[in-house]
N, C-alpha and C. Protein backbone atom coordinates (compact mmCIF):
# COMPACT_ATOMS: atom_id res chain seq x y z
N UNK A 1 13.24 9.54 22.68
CA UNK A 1 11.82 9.53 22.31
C UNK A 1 11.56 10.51 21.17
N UNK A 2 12.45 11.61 21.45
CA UNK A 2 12.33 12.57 20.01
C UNK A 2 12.28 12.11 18.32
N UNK A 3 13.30 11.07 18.79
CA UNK A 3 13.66 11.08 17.42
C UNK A 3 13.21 9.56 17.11
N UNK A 4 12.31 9.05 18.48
CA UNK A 4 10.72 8.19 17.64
C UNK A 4 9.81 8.92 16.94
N UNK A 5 9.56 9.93 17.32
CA UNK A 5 8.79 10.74 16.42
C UNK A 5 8.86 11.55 15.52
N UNK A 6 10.13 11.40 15.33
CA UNK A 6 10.64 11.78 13.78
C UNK A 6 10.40 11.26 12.78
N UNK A 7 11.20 9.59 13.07
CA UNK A 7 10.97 8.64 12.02
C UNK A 7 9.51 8.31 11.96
N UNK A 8 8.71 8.11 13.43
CA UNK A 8 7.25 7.56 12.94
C UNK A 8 6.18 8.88 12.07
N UNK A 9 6.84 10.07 12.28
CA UNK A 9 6.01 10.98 11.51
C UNK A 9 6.62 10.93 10.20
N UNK A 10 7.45 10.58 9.14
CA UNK A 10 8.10 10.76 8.78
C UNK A 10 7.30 9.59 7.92
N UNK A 11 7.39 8.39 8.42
CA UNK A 11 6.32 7.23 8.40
C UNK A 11 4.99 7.25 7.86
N UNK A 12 4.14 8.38 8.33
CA UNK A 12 2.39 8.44 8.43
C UNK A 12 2.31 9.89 7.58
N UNK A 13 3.56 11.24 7.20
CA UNK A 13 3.69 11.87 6.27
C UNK A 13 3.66 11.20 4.78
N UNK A 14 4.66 9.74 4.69
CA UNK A 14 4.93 9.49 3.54
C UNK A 14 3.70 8.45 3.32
N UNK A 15 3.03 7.94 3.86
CA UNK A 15 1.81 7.53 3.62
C UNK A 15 0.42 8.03 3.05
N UNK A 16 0.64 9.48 3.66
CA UNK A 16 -0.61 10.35 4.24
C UNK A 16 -0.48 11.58 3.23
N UNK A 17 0.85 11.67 2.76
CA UNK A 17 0.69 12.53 1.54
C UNK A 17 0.02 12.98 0.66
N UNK A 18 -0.96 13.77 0.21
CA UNK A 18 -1.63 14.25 -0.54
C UNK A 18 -1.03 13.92 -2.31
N UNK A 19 -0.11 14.33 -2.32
CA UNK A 19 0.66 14.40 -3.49
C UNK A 19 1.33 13.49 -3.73
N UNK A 20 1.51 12.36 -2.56
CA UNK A 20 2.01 10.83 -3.05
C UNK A 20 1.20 9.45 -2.96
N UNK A 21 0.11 10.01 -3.81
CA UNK A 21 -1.37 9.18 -3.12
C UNK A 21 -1.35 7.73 -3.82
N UNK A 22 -0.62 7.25 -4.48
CA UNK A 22 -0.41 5.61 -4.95
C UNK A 22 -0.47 4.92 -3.80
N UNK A 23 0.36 5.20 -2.55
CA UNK A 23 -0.01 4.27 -1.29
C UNK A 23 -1.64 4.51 -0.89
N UNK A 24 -1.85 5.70 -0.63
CA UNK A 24 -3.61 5.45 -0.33
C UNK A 24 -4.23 4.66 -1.53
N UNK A 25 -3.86 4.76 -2.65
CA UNK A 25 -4.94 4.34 -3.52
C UNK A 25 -4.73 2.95 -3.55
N UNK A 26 -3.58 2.29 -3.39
CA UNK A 26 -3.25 0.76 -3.36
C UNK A 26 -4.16 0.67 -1.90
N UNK A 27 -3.93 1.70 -0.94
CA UNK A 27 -4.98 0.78 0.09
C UNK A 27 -6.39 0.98 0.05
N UNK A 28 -6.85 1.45 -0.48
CA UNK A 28 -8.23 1.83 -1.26
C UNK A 28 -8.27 0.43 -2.24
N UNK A 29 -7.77 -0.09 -2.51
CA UNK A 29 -7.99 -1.06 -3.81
C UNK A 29 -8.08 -2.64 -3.06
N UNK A 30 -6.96 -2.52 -2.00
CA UNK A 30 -7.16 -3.55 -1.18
C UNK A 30 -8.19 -3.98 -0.11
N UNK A 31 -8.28 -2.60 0.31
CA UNK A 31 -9.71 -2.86 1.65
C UNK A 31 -11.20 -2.72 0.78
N UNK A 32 -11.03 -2.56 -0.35
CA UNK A 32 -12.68 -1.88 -0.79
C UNK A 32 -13.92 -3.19 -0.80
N UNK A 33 -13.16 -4.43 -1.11
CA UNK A 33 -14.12 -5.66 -0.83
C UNK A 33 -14.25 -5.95 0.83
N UNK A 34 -13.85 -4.97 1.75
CA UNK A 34 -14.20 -6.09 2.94
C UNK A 34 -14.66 -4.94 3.80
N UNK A 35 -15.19 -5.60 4.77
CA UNK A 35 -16.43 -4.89 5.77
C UNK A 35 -15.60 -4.78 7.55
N UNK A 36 -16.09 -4.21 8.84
CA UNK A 36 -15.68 -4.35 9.41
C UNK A 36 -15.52 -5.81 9.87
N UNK A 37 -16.89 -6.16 9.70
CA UNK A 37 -16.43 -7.73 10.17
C UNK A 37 -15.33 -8.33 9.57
N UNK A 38 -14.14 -7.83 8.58
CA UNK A 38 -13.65 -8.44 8.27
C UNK A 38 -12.09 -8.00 9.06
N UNK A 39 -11.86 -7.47 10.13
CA UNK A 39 -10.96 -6.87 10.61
C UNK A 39 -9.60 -7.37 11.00
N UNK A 40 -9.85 -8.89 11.15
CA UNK A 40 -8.88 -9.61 11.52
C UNK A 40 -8.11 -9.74 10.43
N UNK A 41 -8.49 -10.02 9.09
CA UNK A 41 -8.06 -10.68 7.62
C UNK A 41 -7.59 -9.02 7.16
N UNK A 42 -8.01 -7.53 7.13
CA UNK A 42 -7.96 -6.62 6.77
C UNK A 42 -6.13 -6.32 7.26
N UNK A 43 -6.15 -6.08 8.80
CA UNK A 43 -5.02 -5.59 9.50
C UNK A 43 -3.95 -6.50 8.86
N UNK A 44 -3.85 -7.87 9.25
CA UNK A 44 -3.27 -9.12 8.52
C UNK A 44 -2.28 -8.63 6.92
N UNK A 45 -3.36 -8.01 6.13
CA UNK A 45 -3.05 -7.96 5.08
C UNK A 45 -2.18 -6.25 4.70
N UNK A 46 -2.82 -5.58 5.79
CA UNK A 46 -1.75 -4.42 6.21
C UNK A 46 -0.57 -4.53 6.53
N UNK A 47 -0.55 -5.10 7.43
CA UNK A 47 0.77 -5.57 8.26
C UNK A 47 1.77 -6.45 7.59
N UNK A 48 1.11 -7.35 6.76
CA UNK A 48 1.97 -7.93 5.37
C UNK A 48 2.62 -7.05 4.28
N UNK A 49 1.49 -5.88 4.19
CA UNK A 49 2.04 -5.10 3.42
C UNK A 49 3.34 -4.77 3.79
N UNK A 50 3.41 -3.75 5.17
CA UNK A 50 4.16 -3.09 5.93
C UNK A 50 5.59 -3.76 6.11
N UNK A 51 5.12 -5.33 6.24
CA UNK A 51 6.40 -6.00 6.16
C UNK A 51 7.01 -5.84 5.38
N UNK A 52 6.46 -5.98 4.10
CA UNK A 52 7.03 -5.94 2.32
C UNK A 52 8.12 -4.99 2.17
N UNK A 53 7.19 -3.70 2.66
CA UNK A 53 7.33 -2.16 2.55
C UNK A 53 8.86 -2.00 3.17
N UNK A 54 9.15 -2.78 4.33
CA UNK A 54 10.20 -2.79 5.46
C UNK A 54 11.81 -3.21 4.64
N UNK A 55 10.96 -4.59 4.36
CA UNK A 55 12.14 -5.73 3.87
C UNK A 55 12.83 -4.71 2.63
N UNK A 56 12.17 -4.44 1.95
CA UNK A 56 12.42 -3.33 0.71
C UNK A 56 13.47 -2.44 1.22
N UNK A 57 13.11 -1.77 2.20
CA UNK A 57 13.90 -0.73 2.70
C UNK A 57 15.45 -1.46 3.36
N UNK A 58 15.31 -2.49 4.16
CA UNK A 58 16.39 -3.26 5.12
C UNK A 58 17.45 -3.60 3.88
N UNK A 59 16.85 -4.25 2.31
CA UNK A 59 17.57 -4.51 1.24
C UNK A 59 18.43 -3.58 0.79
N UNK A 60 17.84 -2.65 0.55
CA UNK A 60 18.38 -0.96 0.14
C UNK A 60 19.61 -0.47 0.93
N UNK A 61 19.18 -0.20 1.91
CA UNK A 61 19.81 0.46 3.10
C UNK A 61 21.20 -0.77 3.01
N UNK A 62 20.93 -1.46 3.19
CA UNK A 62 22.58 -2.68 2.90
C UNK A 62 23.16 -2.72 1.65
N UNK A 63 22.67 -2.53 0.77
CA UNK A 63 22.99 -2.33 -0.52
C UNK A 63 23.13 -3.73 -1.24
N UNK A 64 21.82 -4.55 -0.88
CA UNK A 64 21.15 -5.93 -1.35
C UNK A 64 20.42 -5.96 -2.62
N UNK A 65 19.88 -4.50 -2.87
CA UNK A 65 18.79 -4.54 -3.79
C UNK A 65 19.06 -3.22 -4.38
N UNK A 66 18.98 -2.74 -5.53
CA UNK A 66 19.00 -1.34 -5.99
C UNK A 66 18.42 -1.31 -7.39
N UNK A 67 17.34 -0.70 -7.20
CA UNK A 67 16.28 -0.56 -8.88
C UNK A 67 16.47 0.56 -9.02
N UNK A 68 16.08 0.83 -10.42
CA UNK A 68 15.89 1.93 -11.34
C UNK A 68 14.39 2.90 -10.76
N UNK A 69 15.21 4.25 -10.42
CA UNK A 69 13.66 4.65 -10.12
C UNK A 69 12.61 4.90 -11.11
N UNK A 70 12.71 4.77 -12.20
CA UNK A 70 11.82 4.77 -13.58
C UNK A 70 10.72 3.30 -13.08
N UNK A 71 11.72 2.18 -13.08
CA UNK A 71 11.12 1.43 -13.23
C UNK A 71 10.04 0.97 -11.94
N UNK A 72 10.44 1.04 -11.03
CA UNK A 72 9.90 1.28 -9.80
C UNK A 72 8.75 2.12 -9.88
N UNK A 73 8.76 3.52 -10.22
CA UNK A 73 7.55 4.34 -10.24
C UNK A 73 6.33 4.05 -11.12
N UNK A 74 6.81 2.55 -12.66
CA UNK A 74 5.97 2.26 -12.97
C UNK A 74 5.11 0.90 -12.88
N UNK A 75 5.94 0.21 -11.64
CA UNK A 75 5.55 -0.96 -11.27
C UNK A 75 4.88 -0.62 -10.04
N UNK A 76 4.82 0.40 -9.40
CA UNK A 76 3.58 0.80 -8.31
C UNK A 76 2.55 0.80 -8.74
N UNK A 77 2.04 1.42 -9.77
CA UNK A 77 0.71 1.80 -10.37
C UNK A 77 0.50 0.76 -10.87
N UNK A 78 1.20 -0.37 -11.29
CA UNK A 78 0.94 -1.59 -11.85
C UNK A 78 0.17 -2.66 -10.65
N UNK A 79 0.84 -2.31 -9.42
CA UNK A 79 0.39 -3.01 -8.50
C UNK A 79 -0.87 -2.66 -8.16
N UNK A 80 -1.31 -1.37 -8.54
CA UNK A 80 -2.50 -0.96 -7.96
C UNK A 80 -3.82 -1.31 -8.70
N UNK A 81 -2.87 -1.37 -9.81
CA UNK A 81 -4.10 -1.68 -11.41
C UNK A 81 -4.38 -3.47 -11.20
N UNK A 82 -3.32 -4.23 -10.32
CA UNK A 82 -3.65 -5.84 -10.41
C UNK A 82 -4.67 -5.82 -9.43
N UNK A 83 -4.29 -5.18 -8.16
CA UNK A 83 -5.29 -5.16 -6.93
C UNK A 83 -6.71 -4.84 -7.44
N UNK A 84 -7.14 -3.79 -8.12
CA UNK A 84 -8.13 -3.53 -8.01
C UNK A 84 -8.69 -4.15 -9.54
N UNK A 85 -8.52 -4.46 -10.66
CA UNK A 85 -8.93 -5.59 -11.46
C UNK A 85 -8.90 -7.08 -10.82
N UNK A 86 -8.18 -7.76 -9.87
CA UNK A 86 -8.75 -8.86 -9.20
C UNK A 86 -9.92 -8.47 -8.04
N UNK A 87 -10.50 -7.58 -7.99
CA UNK A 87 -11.71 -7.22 -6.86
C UNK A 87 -12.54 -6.86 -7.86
N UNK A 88 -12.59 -6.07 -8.91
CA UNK A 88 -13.16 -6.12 -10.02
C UNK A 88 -13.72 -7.02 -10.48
N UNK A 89 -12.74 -7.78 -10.83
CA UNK A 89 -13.53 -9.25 -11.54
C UNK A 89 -13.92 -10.63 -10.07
N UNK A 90 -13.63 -9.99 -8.79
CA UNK A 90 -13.91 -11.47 -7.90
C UNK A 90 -15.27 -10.04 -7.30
N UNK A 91 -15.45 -9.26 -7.18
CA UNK A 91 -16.93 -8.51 -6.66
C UNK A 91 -17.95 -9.33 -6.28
N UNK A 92 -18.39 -9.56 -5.24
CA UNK A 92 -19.78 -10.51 -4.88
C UNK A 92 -19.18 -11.80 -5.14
N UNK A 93 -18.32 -12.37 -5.16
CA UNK A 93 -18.04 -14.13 -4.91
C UNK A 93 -17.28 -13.96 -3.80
N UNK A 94 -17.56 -15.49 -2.97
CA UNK A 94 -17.13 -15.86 -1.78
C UNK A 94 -15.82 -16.17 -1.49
N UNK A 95 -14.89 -15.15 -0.94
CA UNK A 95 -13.62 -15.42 -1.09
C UNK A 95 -13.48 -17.26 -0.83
N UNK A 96 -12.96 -17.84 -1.19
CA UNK A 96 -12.15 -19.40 -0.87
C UNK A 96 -10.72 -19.24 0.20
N UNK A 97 -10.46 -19.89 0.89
CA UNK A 97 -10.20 -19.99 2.03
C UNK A 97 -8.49 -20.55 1.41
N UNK A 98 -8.82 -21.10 0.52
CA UNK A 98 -7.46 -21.68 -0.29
C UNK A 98 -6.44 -20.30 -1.02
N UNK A 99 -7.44 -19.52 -1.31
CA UNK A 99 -6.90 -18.27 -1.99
C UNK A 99 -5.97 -17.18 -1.06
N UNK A 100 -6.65 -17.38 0.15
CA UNK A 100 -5.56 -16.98 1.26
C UNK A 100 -4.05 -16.52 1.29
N UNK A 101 -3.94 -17.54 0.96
CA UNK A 101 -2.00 -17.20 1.05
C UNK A 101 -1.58 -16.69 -0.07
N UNK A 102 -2.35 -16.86 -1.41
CA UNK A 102 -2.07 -16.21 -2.50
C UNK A 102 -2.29 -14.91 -2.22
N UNK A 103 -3.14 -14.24 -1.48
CA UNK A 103 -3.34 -12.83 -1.12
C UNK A 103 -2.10 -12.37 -0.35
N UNK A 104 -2.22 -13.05 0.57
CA UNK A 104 -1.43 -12.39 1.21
C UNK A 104 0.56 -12.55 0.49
N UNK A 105 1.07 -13.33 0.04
CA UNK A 105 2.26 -13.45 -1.08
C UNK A 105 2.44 -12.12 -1.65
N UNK A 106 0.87 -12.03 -2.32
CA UNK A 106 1.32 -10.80 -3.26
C UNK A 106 1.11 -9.28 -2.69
N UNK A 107 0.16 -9.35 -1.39
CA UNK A 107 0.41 -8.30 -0.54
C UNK A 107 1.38 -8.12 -0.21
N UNK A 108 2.27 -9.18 0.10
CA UNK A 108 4.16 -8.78 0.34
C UNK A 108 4.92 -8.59 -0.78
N UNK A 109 4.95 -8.96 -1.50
CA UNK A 109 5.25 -8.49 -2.60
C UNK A 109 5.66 -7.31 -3.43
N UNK A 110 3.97 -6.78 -3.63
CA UNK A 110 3.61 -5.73 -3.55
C UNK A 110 4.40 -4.51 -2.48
N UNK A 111 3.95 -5.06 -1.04
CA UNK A 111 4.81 -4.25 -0.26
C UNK A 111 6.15 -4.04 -0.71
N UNK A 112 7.27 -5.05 -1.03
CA UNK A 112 8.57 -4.98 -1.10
C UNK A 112 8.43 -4.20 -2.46
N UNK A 113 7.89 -3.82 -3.52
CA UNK A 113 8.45 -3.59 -4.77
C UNK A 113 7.64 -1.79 -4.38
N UNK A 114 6.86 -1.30 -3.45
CA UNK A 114 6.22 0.27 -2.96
C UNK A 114 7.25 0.24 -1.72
N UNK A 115 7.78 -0.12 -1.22
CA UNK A 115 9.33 -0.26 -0.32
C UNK A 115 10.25 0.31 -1.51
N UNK A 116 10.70 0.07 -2.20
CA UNK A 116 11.91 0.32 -3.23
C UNK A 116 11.44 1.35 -4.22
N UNK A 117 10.31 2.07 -3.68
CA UNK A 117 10.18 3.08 -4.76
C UNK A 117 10.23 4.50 -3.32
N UNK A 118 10.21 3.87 -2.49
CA UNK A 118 10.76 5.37 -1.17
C UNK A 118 12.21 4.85 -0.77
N UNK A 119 13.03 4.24 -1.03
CA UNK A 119 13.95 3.82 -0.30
C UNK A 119 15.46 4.74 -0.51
N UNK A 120 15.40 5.24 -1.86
CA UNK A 120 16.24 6.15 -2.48
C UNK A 120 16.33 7.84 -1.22
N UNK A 121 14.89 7.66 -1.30
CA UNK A 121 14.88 8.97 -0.01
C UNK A 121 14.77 8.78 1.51
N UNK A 122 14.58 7.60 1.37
CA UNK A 122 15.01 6.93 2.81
C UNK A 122 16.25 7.17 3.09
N UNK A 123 17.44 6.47 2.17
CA UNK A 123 18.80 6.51 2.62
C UNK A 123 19.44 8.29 2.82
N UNK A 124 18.69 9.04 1.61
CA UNK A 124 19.27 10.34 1.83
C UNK A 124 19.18 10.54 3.19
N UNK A 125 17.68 10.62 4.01
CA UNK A 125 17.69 11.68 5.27
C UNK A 125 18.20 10.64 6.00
N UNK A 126 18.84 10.00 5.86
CA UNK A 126 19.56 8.79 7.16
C UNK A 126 21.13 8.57 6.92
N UNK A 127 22.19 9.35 7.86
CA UNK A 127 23.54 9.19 7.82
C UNK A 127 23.89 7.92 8.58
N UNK A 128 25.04 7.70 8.49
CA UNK A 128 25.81 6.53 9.13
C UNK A 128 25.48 5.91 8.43
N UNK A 129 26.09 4.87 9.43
CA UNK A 129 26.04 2.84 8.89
C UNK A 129 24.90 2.76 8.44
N UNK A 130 24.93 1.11 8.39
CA UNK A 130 23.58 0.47 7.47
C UNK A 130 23.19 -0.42 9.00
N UNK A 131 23.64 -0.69 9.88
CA UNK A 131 23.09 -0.68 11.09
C UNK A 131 22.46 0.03 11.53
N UNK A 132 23.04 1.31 11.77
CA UNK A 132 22.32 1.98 12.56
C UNK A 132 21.33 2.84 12.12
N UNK A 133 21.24 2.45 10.75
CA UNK A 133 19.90 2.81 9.98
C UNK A 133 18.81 2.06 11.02
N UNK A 134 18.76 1.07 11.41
CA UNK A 134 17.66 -0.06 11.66
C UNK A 134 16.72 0.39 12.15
N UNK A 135 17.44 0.55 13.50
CA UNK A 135 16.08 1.43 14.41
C UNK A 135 15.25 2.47 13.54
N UNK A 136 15.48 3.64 13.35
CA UNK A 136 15.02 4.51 12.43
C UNK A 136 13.79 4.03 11.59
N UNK A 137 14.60 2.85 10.85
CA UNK A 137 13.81 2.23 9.95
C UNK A 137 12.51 1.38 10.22
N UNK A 138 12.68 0.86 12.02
CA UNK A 138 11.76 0.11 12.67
C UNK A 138 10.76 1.15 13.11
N UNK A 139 11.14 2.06 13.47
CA UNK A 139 10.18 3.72 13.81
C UNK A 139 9.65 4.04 12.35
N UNK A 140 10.19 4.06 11.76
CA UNK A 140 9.40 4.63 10.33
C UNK A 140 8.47 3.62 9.65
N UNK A 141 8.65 2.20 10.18
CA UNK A 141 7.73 1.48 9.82
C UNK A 141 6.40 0.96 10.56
N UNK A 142 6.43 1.53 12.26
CA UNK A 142 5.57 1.73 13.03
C UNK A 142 4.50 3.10 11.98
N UNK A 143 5.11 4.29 11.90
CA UNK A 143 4.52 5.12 11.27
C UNK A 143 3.69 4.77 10.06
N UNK A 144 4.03 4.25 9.25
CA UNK A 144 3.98 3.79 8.04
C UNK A 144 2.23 2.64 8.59
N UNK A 145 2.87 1.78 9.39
CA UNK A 145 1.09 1.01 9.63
C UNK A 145 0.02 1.54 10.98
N UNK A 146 0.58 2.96 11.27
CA UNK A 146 -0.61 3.57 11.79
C UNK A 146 -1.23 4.51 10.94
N UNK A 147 -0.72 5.03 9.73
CA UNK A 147 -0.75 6.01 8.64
C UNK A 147 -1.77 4.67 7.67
N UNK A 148 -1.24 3.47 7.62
CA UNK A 148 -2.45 2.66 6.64
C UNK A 148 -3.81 2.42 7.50
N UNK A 149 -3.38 2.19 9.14
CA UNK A 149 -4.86 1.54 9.56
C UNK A 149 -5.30 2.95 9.62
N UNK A 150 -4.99 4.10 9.39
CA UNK A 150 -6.02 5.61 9.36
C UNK A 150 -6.87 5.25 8.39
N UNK A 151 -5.58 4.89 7.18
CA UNK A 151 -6.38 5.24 5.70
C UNK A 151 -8.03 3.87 5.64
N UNK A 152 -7.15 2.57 6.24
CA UNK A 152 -8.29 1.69 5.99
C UNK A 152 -9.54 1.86 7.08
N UNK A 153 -9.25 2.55 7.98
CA UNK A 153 -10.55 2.42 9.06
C UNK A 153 -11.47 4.07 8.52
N UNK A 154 -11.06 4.80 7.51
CA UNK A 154 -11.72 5.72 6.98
C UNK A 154 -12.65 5.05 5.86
N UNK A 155 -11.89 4.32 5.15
CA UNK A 155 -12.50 3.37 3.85
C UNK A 155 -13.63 2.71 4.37
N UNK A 156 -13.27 1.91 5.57
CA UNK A 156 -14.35 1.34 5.66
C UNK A 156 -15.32 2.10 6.48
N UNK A 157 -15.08 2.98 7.06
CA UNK A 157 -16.56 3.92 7.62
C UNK A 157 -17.18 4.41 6.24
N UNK A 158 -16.66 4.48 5.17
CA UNK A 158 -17.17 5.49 3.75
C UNK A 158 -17.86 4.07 3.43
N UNK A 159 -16.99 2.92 3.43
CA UNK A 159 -18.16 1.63 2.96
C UNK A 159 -19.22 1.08 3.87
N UNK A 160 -18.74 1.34 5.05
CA UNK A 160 -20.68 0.86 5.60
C UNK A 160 -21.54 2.46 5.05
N UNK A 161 -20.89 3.54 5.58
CA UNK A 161 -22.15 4.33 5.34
C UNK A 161 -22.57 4.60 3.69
N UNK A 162 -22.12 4.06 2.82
CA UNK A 162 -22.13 3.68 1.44
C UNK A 162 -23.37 2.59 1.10
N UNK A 163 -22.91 1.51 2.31
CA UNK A 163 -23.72 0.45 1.88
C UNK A 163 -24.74 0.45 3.18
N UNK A 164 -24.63 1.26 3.92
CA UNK A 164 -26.36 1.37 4.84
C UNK A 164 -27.29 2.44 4.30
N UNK A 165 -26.56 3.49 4.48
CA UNK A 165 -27.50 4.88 4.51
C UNK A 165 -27.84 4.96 2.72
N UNK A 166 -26.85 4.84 1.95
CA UNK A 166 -26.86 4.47 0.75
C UNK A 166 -27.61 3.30 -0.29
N UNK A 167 -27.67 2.32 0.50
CA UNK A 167 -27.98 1.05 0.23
C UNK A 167 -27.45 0.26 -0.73
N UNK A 168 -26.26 1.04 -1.10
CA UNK A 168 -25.30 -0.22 -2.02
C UNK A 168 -25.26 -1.14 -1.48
N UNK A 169 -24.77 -2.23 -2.45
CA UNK A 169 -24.59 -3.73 -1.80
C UNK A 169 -23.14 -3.64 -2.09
N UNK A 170 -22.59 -4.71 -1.19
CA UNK A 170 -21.53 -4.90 -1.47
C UNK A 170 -20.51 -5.02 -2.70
N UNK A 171 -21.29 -5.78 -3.71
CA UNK A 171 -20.37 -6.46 -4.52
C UNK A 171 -20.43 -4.80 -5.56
N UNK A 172 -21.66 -3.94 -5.35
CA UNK A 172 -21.34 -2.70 -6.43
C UNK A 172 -20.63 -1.94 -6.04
N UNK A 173 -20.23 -1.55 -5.01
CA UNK A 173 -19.04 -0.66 -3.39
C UNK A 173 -18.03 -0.99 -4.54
N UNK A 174 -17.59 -2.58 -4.64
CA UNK A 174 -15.96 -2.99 -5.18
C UNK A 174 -16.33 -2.55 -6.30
N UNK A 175 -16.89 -2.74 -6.92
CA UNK A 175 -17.15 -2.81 -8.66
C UNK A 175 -17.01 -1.29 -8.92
N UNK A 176 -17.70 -0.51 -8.08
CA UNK A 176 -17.62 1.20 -8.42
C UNK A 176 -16.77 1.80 -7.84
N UNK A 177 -15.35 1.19 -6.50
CA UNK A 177 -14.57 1.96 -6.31
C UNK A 177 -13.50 0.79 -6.87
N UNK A 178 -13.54 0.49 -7.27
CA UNK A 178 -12.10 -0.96 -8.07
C UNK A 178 -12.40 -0.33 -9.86
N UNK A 179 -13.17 0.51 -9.80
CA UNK A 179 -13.63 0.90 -11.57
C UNK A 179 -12.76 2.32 -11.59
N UNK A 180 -12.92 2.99 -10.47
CA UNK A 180 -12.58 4.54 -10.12
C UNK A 180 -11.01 4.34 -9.84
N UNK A 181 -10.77 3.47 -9.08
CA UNK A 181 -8.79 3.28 -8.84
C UNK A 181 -8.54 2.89 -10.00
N UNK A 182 -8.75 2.13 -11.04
CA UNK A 182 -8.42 1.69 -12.13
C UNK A 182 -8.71 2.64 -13.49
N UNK A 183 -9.51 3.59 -13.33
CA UNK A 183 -9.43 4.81 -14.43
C UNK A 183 -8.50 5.77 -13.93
N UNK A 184 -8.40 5.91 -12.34
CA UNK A 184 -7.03 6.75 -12.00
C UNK A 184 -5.67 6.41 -12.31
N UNK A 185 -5.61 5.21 -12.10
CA UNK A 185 -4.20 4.59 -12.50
C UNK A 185 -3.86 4.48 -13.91
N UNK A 186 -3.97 3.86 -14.57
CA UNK A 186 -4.14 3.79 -16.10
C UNK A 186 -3.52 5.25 -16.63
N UNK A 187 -3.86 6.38 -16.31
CA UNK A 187 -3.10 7.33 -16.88
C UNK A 187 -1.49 7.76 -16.07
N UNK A 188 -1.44 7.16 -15.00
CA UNK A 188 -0.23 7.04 -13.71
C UNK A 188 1.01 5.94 -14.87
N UNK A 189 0.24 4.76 -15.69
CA UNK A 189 0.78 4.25 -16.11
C UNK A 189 0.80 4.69 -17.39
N UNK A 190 0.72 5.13 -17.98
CA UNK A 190 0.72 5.68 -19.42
C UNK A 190 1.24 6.65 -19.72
N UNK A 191 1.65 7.46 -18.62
CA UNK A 191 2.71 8.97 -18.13
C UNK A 191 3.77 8.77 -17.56
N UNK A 192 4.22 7.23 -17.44
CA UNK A 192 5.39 6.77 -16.42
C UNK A 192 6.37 7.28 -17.26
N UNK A 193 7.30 7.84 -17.09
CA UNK A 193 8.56 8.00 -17.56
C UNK A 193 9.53 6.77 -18.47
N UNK A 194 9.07 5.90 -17.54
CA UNK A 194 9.64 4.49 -19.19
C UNK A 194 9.45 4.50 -19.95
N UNK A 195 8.45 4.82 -20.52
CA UNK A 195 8.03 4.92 -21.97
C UNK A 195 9.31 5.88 -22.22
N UNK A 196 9.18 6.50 -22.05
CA UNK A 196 10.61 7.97 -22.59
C UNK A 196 11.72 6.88 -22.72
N UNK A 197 11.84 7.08 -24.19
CA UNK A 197 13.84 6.58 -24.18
C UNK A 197 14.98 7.51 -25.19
């Protein structure tokens, strides 16, 4: 049991980080259009993430997949800049029901390519096989989606009391926090180390 709570803290640290805030801000970019009523479709799209986030790591750890950490550190912020320019420009229209699976695709996606930008320090603190990585890796990914539903069930208490006590409407909530992740990022991407050659 100890050393569940290694990996799951280990999990909701690398989430919850102050100083590694691209995962909060990608989930800031994703939950900022939806309300509690939207809880079922919200978690869904967490848990897709988380998968992403996983598969990334399971690739790594076998030695299936291996990126450049340059390039990796500047395709996170990229992901964060698509998320929150498609809420940007969809603000106040009625999601379509068809658009669905396209969300969720690139929520995995997404997950797998912010998977391969921790996975390098994944393998360090983890000896042995690439088996017996697994477990570990199944504990650290429990951590990992109780560390997002913190971050998203905070977001959305800041967006009802935003849009009650406040009286924003919805569609200005996305528009003024999808405006704010996207002036943060933009310099995340413009300081990436790729540029350097």
């Amino acid at each position: 049991m100890s050393q569940f709570w290694i990996y799951f803290q280990i999990g909701l640290k690398h989430v919850l980080d102050i100083n590694a805030y691209d995962h909060v801000l990608f989930l800031i970019a994703l939950t900022v259009p939806y309300t509690f009523k939207d809880w079922k479709r919200i978690l869904i799209l967490v848990s897709v993430f988380t998968i992403g986030h996983t598969i990334a790591l399971i690739l790594s750890v076998f030695g299936i997949v291996t990126i450049k950490v340059n390039l990796v550190e500047f395709l996170i912020p990229i992901t964060i800049l698509i998320t929150a320019l498609y809420h940007l420009f969809t603000a106040g229209k009625t999601s379509k029901n068809d658009s669905i699976n396209l969300v969720f695709f690139i929520t995995l996606f997404f997950g797998i390519i912010h998977g391969l930008g921790f996975s390098n320090y994944f393998k360090t603190i983890l000896g042995g096989s690439a088996t017996s990585k697994l477990l570990p890796l199944g504990e650290f990914a429990l951590g990992i989606e109780a560390a997002q539903l913190i971050v998203v069930f905070i977001v959305l208490v800041i967006s009802y009391i935003v849009q009650t006590v406040f009286r924003f409407s919805k569609r200005d909530w996305a528009l003024v926090m999808s405006a704010f992740i996207i002036g943060v990022v933009i310099p995340m991407i413009i300081e990436s180390p790729i540029w350097n050659r």
